[in-house]
C-alpha atoms as a PDB file:
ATOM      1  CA  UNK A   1     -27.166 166.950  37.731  1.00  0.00           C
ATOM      2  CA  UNK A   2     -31.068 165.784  38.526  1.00  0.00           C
ATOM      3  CA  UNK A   3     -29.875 166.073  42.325  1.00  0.00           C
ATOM      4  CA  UNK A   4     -28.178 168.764  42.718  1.00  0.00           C
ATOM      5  CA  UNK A   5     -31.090 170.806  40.546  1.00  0.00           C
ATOM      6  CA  UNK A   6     -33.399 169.358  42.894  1.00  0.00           C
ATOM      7  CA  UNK A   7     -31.877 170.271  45.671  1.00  0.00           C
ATOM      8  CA  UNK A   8     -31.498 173.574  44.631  1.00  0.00           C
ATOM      9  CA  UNK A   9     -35.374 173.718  44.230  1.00  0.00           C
ATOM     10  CA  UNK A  10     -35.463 172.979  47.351  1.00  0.00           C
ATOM     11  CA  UNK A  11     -33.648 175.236  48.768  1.00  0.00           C
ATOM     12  CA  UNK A  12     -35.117 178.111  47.039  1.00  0.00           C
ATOM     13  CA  UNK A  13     -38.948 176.609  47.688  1.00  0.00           C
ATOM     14  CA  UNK A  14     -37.595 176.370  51.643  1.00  0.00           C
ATOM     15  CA  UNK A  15     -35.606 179.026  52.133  1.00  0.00           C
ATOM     16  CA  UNK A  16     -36.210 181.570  49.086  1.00  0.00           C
ATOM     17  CA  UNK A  17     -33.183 181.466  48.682  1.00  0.00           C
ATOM     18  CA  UNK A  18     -30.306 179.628  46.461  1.00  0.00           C
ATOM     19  CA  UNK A  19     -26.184 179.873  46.237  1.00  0.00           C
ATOM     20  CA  UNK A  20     -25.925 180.050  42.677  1.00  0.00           C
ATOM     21  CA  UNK A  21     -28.711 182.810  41.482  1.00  0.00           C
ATOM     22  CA  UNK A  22     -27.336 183.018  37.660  1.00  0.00           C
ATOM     23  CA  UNK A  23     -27.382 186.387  37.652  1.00  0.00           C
ATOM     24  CA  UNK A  24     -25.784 187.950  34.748  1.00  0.00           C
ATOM     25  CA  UNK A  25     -23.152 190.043  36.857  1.00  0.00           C
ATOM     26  CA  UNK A  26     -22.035 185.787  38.125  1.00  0.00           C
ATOM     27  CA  UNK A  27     -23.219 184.220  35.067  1.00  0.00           C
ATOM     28  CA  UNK A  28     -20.051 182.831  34.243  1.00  0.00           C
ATOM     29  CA  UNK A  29     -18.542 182.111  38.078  1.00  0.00           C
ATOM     30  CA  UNK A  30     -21.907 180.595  39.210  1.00  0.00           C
ATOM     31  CA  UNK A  31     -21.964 178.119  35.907  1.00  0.00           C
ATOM     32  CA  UNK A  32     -18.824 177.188  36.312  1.00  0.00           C
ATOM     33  CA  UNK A  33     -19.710 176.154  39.880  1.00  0.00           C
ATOM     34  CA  UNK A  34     -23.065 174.197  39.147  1.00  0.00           C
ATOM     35  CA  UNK A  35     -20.336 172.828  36.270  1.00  0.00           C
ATOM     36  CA  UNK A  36     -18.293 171.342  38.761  1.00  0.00           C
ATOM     37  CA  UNK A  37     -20.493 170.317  41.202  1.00  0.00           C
ATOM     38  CA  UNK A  38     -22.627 167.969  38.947  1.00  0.00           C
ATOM     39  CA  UNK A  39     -19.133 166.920  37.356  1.00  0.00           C
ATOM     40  CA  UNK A  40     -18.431 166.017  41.447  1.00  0.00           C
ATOM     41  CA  UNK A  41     -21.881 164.403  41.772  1.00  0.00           C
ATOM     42  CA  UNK A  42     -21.301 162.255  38.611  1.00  0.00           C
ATOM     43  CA  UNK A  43     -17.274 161.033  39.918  1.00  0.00           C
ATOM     44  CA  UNK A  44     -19.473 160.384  43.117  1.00  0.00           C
ATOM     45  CA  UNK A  45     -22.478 158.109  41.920  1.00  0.00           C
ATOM     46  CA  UNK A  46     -19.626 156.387  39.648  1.00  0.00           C
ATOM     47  CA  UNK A  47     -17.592 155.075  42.439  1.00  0.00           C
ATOM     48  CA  UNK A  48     -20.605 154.042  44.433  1.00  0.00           C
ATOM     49  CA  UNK A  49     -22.407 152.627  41.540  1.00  0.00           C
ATOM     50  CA  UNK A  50     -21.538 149.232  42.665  1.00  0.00           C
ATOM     51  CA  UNK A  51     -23.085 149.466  45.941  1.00  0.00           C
ATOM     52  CA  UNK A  52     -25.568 151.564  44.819  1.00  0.00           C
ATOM     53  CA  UNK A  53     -26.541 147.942  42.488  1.00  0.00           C
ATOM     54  CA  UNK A  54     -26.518 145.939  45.227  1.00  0.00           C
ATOM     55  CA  UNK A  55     -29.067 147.883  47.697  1.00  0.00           C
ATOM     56  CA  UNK A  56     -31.261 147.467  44.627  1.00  0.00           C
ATOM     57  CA  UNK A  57     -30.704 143.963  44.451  1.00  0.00           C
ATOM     58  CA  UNK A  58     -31.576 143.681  48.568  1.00  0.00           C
ATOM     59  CA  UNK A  59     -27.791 142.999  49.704  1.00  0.00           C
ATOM     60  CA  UNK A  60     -26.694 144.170  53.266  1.00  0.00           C
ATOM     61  CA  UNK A  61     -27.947 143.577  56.506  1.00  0.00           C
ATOM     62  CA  UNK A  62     -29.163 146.662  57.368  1.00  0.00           C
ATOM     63  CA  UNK A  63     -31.008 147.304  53.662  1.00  0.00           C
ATOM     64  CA  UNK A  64     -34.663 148.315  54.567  1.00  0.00           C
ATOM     65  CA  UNK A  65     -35.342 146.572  51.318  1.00  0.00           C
ATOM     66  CA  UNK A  66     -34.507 143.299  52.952  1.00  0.00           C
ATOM     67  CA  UNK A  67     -38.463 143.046  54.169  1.00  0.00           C
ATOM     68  CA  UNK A  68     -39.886 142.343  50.842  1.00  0.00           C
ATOM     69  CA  UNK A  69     -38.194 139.240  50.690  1.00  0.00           C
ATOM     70  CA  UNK A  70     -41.025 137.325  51.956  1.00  0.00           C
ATOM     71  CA  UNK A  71     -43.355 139.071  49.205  1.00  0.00           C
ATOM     72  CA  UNK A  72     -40.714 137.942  46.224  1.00  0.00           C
ATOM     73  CA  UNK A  73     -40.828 134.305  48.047  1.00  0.00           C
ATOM     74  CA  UNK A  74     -44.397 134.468  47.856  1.00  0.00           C
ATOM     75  CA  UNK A  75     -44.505 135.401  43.975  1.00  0.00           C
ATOM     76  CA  UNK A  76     -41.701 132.612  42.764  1.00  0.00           C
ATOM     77  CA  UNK A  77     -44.009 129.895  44.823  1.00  0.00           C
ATOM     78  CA  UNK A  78     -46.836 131.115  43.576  1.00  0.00           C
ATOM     79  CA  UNK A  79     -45.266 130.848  39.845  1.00  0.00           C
ATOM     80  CA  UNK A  80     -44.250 127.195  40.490  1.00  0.00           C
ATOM     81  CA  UNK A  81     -47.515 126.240  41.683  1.00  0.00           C
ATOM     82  CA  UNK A  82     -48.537 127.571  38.627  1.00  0.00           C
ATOM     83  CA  UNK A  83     -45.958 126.079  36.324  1.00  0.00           C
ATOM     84  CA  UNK A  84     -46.447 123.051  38.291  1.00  0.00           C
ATOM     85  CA  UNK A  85     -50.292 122.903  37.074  1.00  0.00           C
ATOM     86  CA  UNK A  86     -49.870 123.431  33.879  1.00  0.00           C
ATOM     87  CA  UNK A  87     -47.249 120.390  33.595  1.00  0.00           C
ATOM     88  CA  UNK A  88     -49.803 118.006  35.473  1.00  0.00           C
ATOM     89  CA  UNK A  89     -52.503 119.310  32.716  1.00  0.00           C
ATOM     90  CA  UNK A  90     -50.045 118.688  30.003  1.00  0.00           C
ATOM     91  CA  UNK A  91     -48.883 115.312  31.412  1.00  0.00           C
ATOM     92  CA  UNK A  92     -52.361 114.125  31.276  1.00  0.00           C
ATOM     93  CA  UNK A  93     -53.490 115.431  27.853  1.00  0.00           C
ATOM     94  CA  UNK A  94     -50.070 113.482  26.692  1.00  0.00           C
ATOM     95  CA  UNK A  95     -50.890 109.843  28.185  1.00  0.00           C
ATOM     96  CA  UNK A  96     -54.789 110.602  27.532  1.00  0.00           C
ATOM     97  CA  UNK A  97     -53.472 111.231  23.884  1.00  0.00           C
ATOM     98  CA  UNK A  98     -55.404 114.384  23.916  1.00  0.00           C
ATOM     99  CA  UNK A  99     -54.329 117.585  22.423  1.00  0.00           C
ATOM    100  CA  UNK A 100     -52.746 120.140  24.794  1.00  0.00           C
ATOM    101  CA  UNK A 101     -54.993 123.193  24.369  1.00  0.00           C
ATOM    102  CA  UNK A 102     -53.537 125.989  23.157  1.00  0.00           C
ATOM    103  CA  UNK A 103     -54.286 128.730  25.645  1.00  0.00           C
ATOM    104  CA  UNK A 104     -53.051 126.670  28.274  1.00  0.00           C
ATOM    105  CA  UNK A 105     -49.314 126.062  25.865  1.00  0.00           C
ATOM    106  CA  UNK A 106     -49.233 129.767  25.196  1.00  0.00           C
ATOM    107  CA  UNK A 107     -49.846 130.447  29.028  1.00  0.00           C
ATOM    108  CA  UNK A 108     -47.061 128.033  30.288  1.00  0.00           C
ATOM    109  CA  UNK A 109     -44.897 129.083  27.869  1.00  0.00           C
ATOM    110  CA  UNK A 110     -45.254 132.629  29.179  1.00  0.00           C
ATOM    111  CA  UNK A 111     -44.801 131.233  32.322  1.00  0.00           C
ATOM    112  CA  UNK A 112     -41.343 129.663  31.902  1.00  0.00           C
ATOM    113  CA  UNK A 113     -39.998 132.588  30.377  1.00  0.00           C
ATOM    114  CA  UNK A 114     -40.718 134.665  32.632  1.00  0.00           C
ATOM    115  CA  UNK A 115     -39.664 132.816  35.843  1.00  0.00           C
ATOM    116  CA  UNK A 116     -36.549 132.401  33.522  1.00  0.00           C
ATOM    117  CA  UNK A 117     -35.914 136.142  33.357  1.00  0.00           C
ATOM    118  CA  UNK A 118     -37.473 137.055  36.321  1.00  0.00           C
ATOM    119  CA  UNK A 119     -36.257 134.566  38.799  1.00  0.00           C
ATOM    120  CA  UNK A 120     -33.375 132.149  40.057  1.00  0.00           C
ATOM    121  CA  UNK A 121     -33.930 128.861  40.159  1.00  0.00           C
ATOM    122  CA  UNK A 122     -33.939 127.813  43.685  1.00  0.00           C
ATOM    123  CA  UNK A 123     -36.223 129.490  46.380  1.00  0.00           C
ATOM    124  CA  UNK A 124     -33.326 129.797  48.786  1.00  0.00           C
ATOM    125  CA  UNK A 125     -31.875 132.154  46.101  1.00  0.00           C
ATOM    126  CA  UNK A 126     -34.407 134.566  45.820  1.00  0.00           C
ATOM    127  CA  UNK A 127     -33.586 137.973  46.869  1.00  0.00           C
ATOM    128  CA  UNK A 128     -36.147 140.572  48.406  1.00  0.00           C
ATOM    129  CA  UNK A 129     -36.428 142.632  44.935  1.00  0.00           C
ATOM    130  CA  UNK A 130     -37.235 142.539  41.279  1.00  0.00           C
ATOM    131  CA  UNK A 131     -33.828 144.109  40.154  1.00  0.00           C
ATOM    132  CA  UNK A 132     -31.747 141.601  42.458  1.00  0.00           C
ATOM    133  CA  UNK A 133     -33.784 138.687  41.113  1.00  0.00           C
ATOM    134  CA  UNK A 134     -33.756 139.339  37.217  1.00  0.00           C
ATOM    135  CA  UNK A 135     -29.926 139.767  38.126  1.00  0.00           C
ATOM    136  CA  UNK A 136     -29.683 136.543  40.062  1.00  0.00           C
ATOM    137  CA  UNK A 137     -31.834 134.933  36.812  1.00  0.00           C
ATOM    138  CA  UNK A 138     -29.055 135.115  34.694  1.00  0.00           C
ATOM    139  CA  UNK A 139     -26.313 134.956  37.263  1.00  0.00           C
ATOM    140  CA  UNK A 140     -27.233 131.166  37.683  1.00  0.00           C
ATOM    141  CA  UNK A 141     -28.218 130.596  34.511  1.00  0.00           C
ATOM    142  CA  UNK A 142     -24.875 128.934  33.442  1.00  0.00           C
ATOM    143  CA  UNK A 143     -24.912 126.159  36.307  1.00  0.00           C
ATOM    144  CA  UNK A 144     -28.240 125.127  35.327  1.00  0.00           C
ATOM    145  CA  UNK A 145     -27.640 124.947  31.652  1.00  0.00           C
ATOM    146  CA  UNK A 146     -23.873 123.627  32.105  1.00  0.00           C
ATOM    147  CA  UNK A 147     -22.827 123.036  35.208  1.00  0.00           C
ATOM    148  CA  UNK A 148     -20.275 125.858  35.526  1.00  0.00           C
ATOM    149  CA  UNK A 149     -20.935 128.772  38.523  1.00  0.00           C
ATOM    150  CA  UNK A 150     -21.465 132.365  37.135  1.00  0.00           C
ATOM    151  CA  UNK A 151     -20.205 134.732  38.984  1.00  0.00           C
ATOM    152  CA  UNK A 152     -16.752 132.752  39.693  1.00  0.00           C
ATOM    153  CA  UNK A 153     -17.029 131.908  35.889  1.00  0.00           C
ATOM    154  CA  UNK A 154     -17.405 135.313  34.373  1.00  0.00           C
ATOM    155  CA  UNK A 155     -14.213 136.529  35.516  1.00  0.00           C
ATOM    156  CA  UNK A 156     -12.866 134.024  33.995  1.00  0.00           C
ATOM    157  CA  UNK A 157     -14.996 134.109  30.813  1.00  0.00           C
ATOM    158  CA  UNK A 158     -14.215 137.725  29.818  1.00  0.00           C
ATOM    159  CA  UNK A 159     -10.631 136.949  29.196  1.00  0.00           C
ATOM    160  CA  UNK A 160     -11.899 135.498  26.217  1.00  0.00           C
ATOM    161  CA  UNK A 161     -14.636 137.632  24.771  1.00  0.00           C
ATOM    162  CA  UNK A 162     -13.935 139.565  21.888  1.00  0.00           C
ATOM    163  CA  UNK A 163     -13.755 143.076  22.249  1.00  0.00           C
ATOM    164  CA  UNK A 164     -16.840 144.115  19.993  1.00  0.00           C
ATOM    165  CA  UNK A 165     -19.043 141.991  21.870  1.00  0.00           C
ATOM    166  CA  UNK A 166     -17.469 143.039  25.192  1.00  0.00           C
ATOM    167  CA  UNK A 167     -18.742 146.491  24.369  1.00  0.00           C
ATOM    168  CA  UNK A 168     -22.270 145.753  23.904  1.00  0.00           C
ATOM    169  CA  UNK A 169     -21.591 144.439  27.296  1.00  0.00           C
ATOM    170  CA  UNK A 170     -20.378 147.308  28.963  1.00  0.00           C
ATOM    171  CA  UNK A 171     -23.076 149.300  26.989  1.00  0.00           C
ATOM    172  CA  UNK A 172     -25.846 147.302  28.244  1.00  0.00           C
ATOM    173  CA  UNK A 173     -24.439 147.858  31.842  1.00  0.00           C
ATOM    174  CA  UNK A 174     -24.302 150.954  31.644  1.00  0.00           C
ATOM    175  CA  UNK A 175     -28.010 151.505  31.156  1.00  0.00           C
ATOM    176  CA  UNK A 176     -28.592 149.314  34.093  1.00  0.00           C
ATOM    177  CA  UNK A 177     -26.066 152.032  36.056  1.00  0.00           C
ATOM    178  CA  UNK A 178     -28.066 154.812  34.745  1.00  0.00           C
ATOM    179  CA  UNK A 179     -31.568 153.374  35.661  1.00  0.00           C
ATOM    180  CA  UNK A 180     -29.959 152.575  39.323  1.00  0.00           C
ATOM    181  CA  UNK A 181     -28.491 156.115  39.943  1.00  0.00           C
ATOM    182  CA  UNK A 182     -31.529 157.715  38.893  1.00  0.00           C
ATOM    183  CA  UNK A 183     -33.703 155.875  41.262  1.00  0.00           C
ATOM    184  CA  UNK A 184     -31.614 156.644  44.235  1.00  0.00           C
ATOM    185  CA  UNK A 185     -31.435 160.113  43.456  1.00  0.00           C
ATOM    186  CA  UNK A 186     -35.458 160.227  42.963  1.00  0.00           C
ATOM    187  CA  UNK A 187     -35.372 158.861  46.972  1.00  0.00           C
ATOM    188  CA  UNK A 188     -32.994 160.948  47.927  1.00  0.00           C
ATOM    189  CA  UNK A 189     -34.789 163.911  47.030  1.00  0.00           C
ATOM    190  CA  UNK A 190     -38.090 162.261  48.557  1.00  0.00           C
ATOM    191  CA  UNK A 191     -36.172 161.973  51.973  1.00  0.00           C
ATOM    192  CA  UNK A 192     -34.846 165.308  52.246  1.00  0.00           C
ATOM    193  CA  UNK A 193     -38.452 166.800  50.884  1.00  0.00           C
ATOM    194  CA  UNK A 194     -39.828 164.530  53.840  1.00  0.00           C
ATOM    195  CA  UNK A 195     -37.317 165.965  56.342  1.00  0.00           C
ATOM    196  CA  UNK A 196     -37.011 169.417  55.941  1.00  0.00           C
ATOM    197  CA  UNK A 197     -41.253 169.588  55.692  1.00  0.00           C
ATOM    198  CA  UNK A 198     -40.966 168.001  59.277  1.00  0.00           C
ATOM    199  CA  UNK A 199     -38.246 169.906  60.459  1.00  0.00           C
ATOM    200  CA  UNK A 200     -39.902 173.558  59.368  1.00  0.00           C
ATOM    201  CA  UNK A 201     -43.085 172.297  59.676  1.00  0.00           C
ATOM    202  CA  UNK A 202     -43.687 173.719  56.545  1.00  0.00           C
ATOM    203  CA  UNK A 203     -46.190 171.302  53.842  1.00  0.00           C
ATOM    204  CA  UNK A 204     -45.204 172.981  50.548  1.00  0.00           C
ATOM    205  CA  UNK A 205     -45.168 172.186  47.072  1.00  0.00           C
ATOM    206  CA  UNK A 206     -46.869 169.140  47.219  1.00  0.00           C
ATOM    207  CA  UNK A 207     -46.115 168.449  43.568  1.00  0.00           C
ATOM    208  CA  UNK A 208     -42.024 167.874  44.491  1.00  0.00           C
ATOM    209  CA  UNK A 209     -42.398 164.276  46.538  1.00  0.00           C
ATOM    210  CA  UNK A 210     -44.631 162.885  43.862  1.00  0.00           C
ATOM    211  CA  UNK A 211     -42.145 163.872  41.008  1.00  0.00           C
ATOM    212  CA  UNK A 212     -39.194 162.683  43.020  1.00  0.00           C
ATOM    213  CA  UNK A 213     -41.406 159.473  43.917  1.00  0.00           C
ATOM    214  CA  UNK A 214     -42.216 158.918  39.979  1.00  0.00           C
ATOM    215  CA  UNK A 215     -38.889 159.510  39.546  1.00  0.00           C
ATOM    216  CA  UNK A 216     -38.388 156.853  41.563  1.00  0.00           C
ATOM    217  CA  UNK A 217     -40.388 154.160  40.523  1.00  0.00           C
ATOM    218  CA  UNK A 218     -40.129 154.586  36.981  1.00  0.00           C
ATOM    219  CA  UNK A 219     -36.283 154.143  36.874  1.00  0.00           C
ATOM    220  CA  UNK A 220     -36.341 150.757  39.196  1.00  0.00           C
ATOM    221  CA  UNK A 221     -38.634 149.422  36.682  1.00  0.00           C
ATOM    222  CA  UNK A 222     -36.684 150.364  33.987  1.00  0.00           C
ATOM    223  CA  UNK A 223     -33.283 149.663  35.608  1.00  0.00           C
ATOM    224  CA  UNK A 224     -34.963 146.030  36.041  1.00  0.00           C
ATOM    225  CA  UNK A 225     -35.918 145.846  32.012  1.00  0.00           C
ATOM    226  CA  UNK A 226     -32.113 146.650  31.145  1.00  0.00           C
ATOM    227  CA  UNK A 227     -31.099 144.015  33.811  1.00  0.00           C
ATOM    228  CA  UNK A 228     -33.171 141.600  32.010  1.00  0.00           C
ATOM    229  CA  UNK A 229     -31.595 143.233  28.670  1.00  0.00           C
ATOM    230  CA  UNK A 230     -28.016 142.831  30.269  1.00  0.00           C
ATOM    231  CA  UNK A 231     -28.939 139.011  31.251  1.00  0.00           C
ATOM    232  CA  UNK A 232     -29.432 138.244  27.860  1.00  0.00           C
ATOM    233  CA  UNK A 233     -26.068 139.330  26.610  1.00  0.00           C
ATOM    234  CA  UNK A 234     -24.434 137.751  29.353  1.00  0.00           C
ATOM    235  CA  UNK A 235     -26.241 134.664  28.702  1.00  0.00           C
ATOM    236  CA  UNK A 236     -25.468 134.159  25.639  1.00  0.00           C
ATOM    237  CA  UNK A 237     -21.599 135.258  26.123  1.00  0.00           C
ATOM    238  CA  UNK A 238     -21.655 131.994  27.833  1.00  0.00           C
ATOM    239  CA  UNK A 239     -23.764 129.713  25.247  1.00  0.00           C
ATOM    240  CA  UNK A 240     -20.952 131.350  22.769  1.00  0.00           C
ATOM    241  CA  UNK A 241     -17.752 132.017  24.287  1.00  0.00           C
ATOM    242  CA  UNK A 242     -17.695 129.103  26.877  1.00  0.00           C
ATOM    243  CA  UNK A 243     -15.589 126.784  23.730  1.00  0.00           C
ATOM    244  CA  UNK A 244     -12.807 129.331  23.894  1.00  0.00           C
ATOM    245  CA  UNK A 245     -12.509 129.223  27.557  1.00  0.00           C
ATOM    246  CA  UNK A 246     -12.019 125.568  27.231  1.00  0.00           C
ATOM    247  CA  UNK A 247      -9.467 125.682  24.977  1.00  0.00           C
ATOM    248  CA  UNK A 248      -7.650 128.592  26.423  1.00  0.00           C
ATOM    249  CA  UNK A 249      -7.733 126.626  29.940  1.00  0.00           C
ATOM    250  CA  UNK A 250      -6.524 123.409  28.106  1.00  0.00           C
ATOM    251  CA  UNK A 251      -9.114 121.347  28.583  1.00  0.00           C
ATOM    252  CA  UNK A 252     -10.379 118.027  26.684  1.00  0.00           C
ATOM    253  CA  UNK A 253     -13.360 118.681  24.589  1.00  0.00           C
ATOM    254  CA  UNK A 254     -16.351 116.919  25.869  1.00  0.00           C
ATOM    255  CA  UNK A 255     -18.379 114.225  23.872  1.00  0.00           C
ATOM    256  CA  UNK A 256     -21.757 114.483  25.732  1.00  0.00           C
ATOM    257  CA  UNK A 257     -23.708 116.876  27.394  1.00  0.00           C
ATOM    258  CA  UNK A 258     -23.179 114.594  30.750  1.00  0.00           C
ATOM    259  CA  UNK A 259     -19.559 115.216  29.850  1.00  0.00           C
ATOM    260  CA  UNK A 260     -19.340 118.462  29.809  1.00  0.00           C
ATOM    261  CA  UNK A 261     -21.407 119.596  32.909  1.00  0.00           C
ATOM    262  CA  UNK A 262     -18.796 117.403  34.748  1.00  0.00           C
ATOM    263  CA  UNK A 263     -15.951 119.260  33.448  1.00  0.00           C
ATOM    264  CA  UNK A 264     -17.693 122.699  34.609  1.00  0.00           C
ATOM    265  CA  UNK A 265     -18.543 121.586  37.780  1.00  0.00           C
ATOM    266  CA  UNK A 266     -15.425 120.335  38.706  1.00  0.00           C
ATOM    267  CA  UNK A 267     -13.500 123.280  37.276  1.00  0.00           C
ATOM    268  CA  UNK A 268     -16.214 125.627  39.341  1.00  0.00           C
ATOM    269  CA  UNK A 269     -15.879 123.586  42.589  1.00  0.00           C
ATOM    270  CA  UNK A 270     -11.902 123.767  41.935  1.00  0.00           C
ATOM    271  CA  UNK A 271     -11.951 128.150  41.774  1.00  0.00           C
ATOM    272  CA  UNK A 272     -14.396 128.317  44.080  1.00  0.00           C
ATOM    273  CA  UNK A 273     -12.984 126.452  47.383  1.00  0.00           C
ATOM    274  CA  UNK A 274      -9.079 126.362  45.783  1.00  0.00           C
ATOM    275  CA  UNK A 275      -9.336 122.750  45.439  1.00  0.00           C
ATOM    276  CA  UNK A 276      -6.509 121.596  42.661  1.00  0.00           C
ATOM    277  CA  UNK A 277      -7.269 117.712  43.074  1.00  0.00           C
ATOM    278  CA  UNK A 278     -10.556 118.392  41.714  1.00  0.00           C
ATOM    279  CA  UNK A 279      -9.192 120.176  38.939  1.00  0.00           C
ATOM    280  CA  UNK A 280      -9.858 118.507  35.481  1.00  0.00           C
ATOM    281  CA  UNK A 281      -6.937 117.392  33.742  1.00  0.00           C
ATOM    282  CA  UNK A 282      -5.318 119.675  30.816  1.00  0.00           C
ATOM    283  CA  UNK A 283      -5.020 117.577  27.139  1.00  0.00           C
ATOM    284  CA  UNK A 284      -1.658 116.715  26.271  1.00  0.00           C
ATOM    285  CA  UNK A 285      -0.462 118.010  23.190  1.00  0.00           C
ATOM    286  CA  UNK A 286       0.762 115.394  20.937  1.00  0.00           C
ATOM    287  CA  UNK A 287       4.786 114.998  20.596  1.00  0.00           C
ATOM    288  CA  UNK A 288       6.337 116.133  17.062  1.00  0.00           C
ATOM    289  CA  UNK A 289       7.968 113.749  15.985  1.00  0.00           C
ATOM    290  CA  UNK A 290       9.799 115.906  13.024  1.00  0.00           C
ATOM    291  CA  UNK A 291      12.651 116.417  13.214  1.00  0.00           C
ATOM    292  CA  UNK A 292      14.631 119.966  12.675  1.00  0.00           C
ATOM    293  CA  UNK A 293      18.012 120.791  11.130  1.00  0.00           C
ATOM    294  CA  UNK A 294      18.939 122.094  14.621  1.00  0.00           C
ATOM    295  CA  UNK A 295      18.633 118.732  15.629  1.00  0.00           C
ATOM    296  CA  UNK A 296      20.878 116.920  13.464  1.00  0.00           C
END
């Protein structure tokens, strides 16, 4: 609705002139046209949405957002050189048997979390933007913690989430769809501002690029907040759910921790490159050894 509105503005600020004027002799036949459209734009934005996500996140070879890469490189090394200090201070407080002081605990604890939510955590997965990183955060998030891939595992893992819990899922993702849409529709209207001024040659209504670029800015910040939001949930449909995949796969449970990241990795390496001799082995269920009247 926000783009076609906009684009009507602009229109009328261009052109002085717009197809649907409202007038009260087409009230009802020009609503039920801006009606449709936006019902059009919405169908539209919904079946893009994915790859809408992804230019966000810096996928494709031709995204322009690829560039900041280096910057987002720059930022994560900059946080582990950080993170790094902070260890080497605390290492040396600990055989020193000194106290840790308390601005510098509160400061790497800040630190961790937010490389944790804000970051993967290799450098060669960083991706050239904020959204595609906080995504990536918790994407890998259940290798490092137990050994089992994310994305390969969470098609896997929402055959067994409960269906309340699978809502707050698909609630939280839709904010992050929202947020994304809204964005892109803030550049788009910043583009075509920025075109049709150079085409006409007209410089008008200055006020209409820096709305569209607030637009703009303020929903990739906030579509990055609810990815962080989204992360969490995910996260923790792992730390919860993972015990019912298990079972439902057949699996042994695991004693140790050791044991267990084995069992993921295997089962991930086994999905991901279709490799059934590196599959773990299924439990055997025990052999009854009653007997039934059908049996006499």
């Amino acid at each position: 609705m926000f783009l076609i509105a906009g684009n009507l503005e602009l229109l009328w600020r261009f052109f002085n002139h717009v197809p649907l004027f409202l007038s009260k002799d087409k009230l009802f036949a020009d609503a039920t046209v801006f009606a449709v459209l936006t019902w059009f734009g919405g169908i539209l934005l919904l079946v893009c949405n994915l790859g809408i996500l992804q230019f966000f996140e810096g996928y494709g070879r031709l995204n322009p957002m690829r560039a900041c890469r280096r910057l987002q490189v720059r930022r994560f090394k900059k946080l582990q050189r950080e993170m790094d200090e902070l260890d080497a201070e605390l290492d040396c407080c600990t055989e020193g048997g000194q106290e840790f002081p308390s601005t510098s605990r509160l400061r790497r604890n800040r630190l961790i979390r937010y490389a944790a939510e804000r970051f993967p955590d290799q450098e060669s997965s960083v991706l050239p933007t904020s959204i595609g990183n906080a995504m990536r955060a918790f994407e890998v998030y259940p290798r490092v913690m137990y050994g089992l891939e994310g994305i390969q595992g969470w098609t896997r893992l929402i055959a067994v989430i409960p269906k309340e819990y699978s809502k707050l899922l698909d609630e939280a993702k839709t904010q992050v769809d929202l947020c994304a849409n809204a964005c892109l529709i803030g550049v788009l209207l910043g583009l075509e501002y920025v075109f049709l001024t150079v085409y006409y040659r007209r410089f008008i209504e200055v006020w209409f690029p820096v709305i569209a670029l607030g637009l703009a800015v303020l929903a990739f910040e906030l579509c990055r907040d609810a990815t962080i939001q989204w992360g969490e949930l995910v996260k923790s449909s792992f730390d919860v759910f993972r015990g019912d995949l298990r079972r439902k796969l057949g699996f042994s449970a695991p004693v140790t921790k050791s044991e267990e990241r084995e069992l993921w990795t295997a089962f991930s390496q086994a999905i991901i490159f279709r490799m059934p001799d590196v599959m773990p082995e299924k439990h055997k269920r025990p052999v009854s050894t009653h007997r039934t009247s059908r049996d006499m």
